[in-house]
N, C-alpha and C. Protein backbone atom coordinates (compact mmCIF):
# COMPACT_ATOMS: atom_id res chain seq x y z
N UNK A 1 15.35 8.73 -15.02
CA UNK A 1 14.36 7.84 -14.43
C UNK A 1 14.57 7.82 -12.92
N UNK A 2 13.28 7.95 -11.93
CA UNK A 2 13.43 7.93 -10.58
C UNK A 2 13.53 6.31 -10.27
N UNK A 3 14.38 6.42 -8.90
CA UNK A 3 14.01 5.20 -8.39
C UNK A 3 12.79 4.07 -8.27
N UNK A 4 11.98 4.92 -8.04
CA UNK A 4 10.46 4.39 -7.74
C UNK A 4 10.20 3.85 -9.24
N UNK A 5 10.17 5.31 -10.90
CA UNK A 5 10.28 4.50 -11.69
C UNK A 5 11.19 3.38 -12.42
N UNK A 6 12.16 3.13 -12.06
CA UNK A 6 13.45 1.84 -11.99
C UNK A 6 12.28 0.81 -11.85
N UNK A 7 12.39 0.72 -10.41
CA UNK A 7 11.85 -0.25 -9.75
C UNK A 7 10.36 -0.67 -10.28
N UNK A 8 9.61 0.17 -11.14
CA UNK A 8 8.05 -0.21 -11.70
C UNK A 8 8.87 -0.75 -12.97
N UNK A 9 9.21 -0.17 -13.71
CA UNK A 9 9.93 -1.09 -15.10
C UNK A 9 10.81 -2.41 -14.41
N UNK A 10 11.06 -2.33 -13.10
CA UNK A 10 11.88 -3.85 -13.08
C UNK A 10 10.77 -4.70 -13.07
N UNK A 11 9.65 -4.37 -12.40
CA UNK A 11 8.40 -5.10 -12.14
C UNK A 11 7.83 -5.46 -13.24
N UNK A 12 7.21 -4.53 -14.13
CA UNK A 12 6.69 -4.65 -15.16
C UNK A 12 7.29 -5.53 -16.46
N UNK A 13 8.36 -5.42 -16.10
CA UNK A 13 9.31 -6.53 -17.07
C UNK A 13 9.17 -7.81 -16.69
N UNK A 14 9.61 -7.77 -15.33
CA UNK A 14 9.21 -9.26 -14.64
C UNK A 14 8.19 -10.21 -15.02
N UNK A 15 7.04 -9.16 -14.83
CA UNK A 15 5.40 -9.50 -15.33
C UNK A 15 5.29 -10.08 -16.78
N UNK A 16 6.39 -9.92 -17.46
CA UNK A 16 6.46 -9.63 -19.41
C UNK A 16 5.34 -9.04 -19.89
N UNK A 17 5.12 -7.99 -19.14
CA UNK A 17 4.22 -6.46 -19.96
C UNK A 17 5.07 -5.82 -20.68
N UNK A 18 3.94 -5.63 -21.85
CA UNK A 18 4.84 -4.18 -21.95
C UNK A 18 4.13 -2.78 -20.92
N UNK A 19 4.13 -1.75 -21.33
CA UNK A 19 3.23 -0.55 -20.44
C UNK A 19 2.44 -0.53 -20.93
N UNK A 20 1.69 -0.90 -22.22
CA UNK A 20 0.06 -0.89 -22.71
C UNK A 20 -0.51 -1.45 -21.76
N UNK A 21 -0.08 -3.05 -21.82
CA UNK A 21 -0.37 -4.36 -21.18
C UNK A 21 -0.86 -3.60 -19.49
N UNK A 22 0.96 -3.37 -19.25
CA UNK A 22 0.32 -3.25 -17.44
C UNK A 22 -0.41 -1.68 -17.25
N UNK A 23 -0.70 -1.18 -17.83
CA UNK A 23 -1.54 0.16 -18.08
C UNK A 23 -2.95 -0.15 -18.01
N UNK A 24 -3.86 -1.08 -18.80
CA UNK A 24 -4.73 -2.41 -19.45
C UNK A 24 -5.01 -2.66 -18.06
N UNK A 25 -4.37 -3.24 -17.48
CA UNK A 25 -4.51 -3.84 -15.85
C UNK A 25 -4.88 -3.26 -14.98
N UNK A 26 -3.85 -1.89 -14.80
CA UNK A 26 -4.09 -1.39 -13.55
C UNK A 26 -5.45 0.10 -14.26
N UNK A 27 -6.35 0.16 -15.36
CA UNK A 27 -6.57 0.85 -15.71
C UNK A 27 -6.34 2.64 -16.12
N UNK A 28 -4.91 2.40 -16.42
CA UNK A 28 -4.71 3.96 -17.45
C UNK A 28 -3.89 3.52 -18.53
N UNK A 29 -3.31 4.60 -19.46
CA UNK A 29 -2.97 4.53 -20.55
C UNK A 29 -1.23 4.43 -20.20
N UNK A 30 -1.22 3.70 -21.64
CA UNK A 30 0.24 3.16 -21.77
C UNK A 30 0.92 4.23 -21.55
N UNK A 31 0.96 5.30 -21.90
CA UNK A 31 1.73 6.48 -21.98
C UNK A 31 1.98 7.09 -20.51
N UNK A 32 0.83 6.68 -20.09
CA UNK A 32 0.63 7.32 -18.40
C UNK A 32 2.26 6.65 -17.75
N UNK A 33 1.93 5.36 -17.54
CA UNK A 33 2.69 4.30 -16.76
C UNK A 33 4.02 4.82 -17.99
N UNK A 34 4.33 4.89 -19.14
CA UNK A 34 5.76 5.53 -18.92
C UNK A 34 6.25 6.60 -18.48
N UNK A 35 5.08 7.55 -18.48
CA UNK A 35 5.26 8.51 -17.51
C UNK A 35 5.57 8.68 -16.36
N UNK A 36 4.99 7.62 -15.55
CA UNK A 36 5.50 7.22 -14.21
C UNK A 36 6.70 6.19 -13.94
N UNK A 37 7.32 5.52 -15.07
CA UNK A 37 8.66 5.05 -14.67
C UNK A 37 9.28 6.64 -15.49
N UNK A 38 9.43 7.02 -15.92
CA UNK A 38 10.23 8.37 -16.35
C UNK A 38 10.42 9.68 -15.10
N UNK A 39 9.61 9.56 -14.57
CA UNK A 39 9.41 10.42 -13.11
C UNK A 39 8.65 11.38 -13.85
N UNK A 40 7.84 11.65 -14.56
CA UNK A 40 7.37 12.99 -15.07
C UNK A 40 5.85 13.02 -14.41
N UNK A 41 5.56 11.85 -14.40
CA UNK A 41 3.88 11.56 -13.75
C UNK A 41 4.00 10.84 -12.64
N UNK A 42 3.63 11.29 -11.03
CA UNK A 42 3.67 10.42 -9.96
C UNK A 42 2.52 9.20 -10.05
N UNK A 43 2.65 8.38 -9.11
CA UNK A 43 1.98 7.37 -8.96
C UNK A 43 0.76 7.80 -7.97
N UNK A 44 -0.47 8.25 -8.59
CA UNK A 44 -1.13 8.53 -6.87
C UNK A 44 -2.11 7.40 -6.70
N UNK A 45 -2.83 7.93 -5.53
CA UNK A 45 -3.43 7.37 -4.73
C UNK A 45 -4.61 5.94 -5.43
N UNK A 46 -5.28 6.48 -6.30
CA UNK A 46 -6.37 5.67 -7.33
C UNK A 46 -5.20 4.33 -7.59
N UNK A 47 -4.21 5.19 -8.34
CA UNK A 47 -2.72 4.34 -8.95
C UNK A 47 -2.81 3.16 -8.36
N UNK A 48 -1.93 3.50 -7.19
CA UNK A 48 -1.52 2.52 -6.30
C UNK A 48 -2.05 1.85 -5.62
N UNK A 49 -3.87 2.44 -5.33
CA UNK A 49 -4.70 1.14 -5.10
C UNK A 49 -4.99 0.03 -5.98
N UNK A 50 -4.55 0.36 -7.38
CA UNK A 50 -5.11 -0.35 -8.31
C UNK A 50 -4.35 -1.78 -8.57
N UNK A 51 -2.78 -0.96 -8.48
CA UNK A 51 -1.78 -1.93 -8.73
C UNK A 51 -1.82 -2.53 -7.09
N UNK A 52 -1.91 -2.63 -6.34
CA UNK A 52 -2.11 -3.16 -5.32
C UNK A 52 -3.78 -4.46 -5.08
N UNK A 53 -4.38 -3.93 -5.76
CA UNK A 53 -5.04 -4.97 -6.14
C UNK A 53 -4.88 -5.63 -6.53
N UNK A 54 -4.40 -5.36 -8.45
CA UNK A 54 -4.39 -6.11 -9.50
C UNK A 54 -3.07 -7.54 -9.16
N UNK A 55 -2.16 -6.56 -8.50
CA UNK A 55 -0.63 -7.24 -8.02
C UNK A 55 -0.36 -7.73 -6.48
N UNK A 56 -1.64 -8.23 -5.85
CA UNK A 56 -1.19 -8.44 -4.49
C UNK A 56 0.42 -9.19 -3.84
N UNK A 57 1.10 -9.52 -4.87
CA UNK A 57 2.42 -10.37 -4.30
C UNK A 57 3.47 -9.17 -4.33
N UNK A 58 2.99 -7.59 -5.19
CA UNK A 58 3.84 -7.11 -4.71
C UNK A 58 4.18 -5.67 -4.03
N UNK A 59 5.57 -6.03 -3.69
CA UNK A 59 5.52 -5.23 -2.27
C UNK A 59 5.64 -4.13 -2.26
N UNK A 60 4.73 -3.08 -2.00
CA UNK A 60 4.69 -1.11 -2.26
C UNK A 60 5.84 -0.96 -1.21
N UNK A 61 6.36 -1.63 -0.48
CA UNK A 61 7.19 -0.89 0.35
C UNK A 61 8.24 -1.04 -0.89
N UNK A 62 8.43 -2.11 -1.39
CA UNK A 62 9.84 -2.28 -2.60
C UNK A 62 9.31 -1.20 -3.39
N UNK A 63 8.19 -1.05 -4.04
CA UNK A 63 8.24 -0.05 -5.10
C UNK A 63 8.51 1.27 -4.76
N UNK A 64 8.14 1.77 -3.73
CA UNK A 64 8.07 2.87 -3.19
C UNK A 64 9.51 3.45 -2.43
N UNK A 65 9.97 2.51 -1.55
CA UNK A 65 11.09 2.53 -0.73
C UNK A 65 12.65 1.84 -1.05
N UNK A 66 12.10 0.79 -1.78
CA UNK A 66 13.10 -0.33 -2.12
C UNK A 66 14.02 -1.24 -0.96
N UNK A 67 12.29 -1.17 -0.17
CA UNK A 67 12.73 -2.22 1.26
C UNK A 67 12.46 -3.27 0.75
N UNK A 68 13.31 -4.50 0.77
CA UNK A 68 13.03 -5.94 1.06
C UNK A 68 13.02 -6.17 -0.37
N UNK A 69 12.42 -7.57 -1.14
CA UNK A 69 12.31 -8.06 -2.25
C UNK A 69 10.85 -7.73 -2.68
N UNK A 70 11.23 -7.45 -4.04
CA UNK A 70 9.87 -7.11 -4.67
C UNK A 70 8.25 -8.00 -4.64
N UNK A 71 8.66 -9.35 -4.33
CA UNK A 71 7.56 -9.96 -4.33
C UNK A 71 7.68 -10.31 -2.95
N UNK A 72 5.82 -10.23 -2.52
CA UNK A 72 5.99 -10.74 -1.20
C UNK A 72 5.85 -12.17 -0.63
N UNK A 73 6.88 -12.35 0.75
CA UNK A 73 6.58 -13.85 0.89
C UNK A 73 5.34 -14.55 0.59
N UNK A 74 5.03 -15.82 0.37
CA UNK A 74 4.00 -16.52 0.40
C UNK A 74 3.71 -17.56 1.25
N UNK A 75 2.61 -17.92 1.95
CA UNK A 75 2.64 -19.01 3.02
C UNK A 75 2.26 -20.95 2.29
N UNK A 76 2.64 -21.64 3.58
CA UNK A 76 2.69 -22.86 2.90
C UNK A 76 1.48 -23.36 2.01
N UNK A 77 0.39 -22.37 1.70
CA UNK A 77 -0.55 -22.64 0.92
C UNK A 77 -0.61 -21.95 -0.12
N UNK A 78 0.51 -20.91 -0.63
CA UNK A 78 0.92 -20.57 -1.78
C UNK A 78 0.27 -19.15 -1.80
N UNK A 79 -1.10 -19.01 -0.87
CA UNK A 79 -1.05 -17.18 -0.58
C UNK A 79 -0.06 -16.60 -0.18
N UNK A 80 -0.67 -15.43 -0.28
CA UNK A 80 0.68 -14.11 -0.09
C UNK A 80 0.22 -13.62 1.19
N UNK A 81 1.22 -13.23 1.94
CA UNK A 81 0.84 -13.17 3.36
C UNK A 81 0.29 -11.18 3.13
N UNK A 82 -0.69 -11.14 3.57
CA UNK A 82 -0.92 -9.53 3.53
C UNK A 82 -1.40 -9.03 5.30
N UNK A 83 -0.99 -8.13 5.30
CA UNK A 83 -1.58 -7.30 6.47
C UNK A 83 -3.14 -6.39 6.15
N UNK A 84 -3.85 -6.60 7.54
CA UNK A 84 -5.38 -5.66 7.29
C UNK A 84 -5.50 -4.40 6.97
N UNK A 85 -6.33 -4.54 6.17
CA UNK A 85 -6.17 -2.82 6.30
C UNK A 85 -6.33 -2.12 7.25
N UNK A 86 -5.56 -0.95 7.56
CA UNK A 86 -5.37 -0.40 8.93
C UNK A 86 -6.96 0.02 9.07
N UNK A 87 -8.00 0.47 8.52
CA UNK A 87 -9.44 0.33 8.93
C UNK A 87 -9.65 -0.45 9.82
N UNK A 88 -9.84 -1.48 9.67
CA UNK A 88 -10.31 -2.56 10.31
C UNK A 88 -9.48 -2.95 11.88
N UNK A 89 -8.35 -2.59 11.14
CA UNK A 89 -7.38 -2.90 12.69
C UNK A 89 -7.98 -1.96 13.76
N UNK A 90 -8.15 -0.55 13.28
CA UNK A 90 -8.33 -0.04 14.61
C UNK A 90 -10.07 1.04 14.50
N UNK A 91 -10.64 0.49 13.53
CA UNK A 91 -11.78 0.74 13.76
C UNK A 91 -13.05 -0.93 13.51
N UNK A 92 -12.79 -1.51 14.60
CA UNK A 92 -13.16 -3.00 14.74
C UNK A 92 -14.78 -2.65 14.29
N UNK A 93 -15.19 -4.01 13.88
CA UNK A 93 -16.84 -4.17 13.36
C UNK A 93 -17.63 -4.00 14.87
N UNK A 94 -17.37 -4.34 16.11
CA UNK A 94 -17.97 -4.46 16.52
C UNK A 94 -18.15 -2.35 17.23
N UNK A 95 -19.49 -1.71 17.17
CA UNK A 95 -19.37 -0.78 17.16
C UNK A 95 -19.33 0.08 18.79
N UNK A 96 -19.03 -0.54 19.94
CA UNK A 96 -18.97 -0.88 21.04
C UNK A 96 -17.45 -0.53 21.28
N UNK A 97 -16.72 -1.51 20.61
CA UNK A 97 -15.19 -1.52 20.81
C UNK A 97 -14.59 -0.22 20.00
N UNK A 98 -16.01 0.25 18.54
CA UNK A 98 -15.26 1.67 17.89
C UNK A 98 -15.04 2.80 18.33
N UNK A 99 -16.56 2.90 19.38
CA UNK A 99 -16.77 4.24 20.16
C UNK A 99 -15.63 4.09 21.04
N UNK A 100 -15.52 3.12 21.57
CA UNK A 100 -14.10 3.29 22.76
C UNK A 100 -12.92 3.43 22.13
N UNK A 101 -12.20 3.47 21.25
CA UNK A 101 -11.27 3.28 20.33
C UNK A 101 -11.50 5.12 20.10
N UNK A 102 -12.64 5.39 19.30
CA UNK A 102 -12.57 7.06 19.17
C UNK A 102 -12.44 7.87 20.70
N UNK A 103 -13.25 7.32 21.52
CA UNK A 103 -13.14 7.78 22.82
C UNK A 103 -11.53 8.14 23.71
N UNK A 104 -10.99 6.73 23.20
CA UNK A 104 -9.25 7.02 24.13
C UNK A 104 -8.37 7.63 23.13
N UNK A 105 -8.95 7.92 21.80
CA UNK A 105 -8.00 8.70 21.04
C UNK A 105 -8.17 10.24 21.28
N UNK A 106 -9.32 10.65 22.30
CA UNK A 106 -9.47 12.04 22.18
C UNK A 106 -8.41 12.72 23.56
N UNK A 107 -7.77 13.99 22.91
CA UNK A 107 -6.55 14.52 23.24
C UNK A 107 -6.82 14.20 25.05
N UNK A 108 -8.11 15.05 25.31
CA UNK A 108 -8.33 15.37 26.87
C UNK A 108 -8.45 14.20 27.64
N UNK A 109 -8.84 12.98 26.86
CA UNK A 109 -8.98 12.03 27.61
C UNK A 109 -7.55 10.99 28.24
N UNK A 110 -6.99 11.50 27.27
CA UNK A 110 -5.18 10.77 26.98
C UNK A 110 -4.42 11.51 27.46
N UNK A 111 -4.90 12.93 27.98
CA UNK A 111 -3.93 13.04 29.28
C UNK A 111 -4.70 13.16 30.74
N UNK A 112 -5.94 12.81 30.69
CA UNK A 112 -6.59 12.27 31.84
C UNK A 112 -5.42 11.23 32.26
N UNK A 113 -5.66 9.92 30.95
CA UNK A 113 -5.04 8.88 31.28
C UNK A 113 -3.64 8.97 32.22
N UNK A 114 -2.63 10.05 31.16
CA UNK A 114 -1.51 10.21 31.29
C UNK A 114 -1.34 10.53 33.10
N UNK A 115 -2.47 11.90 33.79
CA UNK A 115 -2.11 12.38 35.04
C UNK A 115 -2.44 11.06 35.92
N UNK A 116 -3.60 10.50 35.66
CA UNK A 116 -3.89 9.42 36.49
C UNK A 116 -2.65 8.40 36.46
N UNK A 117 -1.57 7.93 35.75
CA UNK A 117 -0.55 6.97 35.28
C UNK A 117 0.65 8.13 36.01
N UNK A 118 0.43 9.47 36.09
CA UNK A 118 1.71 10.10 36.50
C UNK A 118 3.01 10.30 35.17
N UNK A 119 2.44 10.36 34.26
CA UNK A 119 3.41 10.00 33.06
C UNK A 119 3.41 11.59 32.95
């Protein structure tokens, strides 16, 4: 068993699933999710959006990395504190602030910046 799967069976126990149950949830089959605590089937991308939905308190950096505690803090109103999705952080609604955002990310312009700064 890989780390990553350790750490989904510590979770999933926690939860008192069995792998039908948290399979049921995050939509695939029981067999899948022992597959993926066994290391034989990775967790991808669909995966881990799912359980990231279904499980917002817990923390992909713990499942993934086994940084910090598995569940994430919660604030004095009993939500779970989450960060934006990086979308939004750096491609803002307003579409004014996006074009400039794509604009200073382009290579030629960022070492415009750079000769004008002397860097």
């Amino acid at each position: 068993m890989s780390d990553i799967g350790n750490r989904l069976k510590q979770f999933i126990d926690s939860q008192g699933f069995n792998n039908t149950e948290f399979g049921n949830k995050i939509g695939v089959k029981g067999g899948a999710v022992g597959e993926m605590i066994g290391g034989s089937r990775a967790i991808g991308g669909i995966t881990l959006k799912k359980i990231g939905e279904e499980f917002p308190d817990l923390s992909l950096s713990w499942l993934f990395f086994g940084n910090g505690q598995m569940l994430l803090p919660k604030n004095e109103y009993g939500k779970v504190h989450k960060v934006e999705e990086p979308i939004k952080l750096y491609m803002p609604e307003d579409p004014g602030k996006a074009m400039l955002l794509r604009y200073l990310d382009d290579g030629d312009v960022k070492q415009k910046i750079r000769d004008i700064l002397n860097l």
